[in-house]
Protein backbone atom coordinates (compact mmCIF):
# COMPACT_ATOMS: atom_id res chain seq x y z
CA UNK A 1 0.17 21.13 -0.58
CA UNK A 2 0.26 20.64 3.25
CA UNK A 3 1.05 23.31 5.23
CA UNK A 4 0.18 26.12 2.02
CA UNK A 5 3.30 24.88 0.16
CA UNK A 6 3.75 23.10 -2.91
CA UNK A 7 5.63 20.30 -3.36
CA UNK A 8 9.56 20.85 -3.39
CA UNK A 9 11.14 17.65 -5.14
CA UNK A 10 9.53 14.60 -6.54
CA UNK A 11 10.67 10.92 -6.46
CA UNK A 12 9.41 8.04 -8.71
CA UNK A 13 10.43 4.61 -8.34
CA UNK A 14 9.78 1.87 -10.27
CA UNK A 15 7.41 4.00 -12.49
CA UNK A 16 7.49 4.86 -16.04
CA UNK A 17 6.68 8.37 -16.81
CA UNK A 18 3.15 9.86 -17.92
CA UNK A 19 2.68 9.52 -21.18
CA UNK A 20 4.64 5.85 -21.82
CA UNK A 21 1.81 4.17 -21.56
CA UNK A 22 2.35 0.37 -23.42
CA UNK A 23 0.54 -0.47 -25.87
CA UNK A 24 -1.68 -3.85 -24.64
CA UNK A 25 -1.48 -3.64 -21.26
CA UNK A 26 -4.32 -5.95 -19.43
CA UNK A 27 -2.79 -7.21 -16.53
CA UNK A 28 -5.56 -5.63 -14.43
CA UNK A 29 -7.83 -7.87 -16.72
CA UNK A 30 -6.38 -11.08 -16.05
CA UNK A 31 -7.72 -14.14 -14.14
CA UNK A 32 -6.66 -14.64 -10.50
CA UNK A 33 -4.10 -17.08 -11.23
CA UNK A 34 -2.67 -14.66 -13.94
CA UNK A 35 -1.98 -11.64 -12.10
CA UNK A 36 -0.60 -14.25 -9.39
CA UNK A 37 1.38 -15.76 -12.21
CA UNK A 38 2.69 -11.95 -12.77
CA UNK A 39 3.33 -11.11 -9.00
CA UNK A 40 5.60 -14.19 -8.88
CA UNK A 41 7.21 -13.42 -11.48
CA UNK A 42 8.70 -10.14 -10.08
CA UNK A 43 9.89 -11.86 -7.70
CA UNK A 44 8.83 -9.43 -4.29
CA UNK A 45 6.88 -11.15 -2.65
CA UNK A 46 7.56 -14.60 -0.51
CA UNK A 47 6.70 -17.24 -2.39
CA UNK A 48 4.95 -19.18 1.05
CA UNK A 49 2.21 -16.00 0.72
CA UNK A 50 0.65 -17.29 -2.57
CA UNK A 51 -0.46 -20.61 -0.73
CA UNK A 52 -2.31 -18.39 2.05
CA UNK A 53 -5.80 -18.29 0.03
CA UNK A 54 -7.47 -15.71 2.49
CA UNK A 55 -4.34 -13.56 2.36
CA UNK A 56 -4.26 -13.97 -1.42
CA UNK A 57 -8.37 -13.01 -1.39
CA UNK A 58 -7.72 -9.61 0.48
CA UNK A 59 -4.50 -8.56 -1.30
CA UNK A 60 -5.43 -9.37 -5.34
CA UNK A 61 -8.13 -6.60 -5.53
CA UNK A 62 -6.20 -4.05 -4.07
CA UNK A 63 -2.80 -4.90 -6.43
CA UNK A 64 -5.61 -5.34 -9.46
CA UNK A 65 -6.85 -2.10 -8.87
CA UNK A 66 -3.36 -0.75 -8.99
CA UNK A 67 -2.44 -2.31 -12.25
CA UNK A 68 -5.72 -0.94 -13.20
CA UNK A 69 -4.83 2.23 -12.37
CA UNK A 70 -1.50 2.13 -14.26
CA UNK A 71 -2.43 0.78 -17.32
CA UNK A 72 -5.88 3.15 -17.93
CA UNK A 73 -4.28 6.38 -17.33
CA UNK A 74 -4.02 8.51 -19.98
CA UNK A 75 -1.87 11.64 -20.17
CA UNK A 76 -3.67 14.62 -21.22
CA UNK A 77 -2.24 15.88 -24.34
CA UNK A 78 -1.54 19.58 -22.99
CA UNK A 79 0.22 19.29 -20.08
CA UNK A 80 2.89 21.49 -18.43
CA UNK A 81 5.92 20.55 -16.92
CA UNK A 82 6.98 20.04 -12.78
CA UNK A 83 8.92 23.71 -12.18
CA UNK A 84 10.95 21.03 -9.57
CA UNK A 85 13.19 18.52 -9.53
CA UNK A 86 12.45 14.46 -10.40
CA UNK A 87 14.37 11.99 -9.84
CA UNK A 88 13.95 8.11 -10.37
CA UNK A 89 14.91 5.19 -8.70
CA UNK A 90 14.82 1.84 -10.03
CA UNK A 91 16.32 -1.78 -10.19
CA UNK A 92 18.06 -2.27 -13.42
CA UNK A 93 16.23 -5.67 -13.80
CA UNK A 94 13.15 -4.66 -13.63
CA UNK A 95 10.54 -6.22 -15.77
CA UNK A 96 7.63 -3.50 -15.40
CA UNK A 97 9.82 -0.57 -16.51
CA UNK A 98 12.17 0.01 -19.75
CA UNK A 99 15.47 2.56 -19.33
CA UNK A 100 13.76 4.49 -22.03
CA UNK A 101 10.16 5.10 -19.98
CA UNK A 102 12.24 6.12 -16.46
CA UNK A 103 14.27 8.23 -18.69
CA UNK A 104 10.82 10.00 -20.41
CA UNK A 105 10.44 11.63 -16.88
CA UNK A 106 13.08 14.14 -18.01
CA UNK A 107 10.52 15.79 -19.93
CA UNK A 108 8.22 16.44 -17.32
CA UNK A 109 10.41 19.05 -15.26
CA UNK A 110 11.54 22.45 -16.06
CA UNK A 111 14.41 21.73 -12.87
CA UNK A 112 16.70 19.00 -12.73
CA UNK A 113 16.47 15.81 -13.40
CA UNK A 114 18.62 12.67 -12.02
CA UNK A 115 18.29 8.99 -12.72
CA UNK A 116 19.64 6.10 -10.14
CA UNK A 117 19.55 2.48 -10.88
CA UNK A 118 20.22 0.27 -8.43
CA UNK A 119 21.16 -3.61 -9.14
CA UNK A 120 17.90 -5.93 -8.71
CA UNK A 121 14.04 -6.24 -10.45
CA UNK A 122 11.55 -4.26 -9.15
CA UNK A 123 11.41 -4.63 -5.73
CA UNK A 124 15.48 -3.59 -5.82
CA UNK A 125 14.89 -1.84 -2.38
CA UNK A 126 15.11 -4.57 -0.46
CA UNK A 127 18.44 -5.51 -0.94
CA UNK A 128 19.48 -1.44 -1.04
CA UNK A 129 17.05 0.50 1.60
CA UNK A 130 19.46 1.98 3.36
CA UNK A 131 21.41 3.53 -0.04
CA UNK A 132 18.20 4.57 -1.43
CA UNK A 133 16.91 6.54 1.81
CA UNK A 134 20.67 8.31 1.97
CA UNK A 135 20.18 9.22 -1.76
CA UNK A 136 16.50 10.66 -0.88
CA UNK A 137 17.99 12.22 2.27
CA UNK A 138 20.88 13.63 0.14
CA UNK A 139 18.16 15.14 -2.30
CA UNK A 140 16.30 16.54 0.07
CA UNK A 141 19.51 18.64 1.70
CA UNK A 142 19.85 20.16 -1.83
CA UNK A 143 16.27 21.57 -1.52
């Protein structure tokens, strides 16, 4: 709400929706070498980073805090819905998000809603950056 104004469209990639919470989520939990096990599994990161221990010391709280983050939210059980648009972005190989949890962000707009999937896991925008900025640049314009 910069500027006095409220927000006028909003984008979620590689995100499930509120409220699609999994049941048993504990990544955040995990040892060291598990949530390194998980990051290398997705399959974004360069695999010669996961020998660089100091690297690997600085990064893992930050990305465990994250999956923290993700997987203790809970959605209130009164809510009200976005009077904007959504729309998601994802990689149609992605392992962290079903078609059925992007898809649950339709119910959190009274505007319109559009899905994109782009070929790829979860870290699809680094083979299609320059697709996915003209689609947010093309849903901007229609602001």
């Amino acid at each position: 709400m910069r500027l006095g104004r409220p927000p006028a469209l909003l984008i979620a990639s590689g995100r499930r929706a509120p409220g699609t919470a999994r049941v048993s989520q504990d990544v955040h939990l995990g040892t060291d070498d598990q949530l390194l096990a998980t990051l290398q599994r997705m399959s974004g990161t360069a695999p010669e980073l996961f020998s660089d221990e100091e690297l690997m010391r600085t990064v893992l709280p930050a990305v465990r805090g994250d999956y923290k983050a993700a997987e203790t939210y809970r959605h209130p059980h009164h809510w009200t819905p976005l009077p904007l648009p959504i729309t998601t972005i994802n990689g149609v190989q992605d392992p962290e998000v079903t078609p059925a949890e992007v898809e649950a962000w339709r119910h959190h707009t009274t505007g319109e809603y559009a899905a994109h999937w782009f070929p790829g896991g979860h870290f699809y925008l680094n083979d299609h950056a320059e697709a996915v900025m003209r689609l947010i640049r093309q849903a901007g314009m229609r602001l």
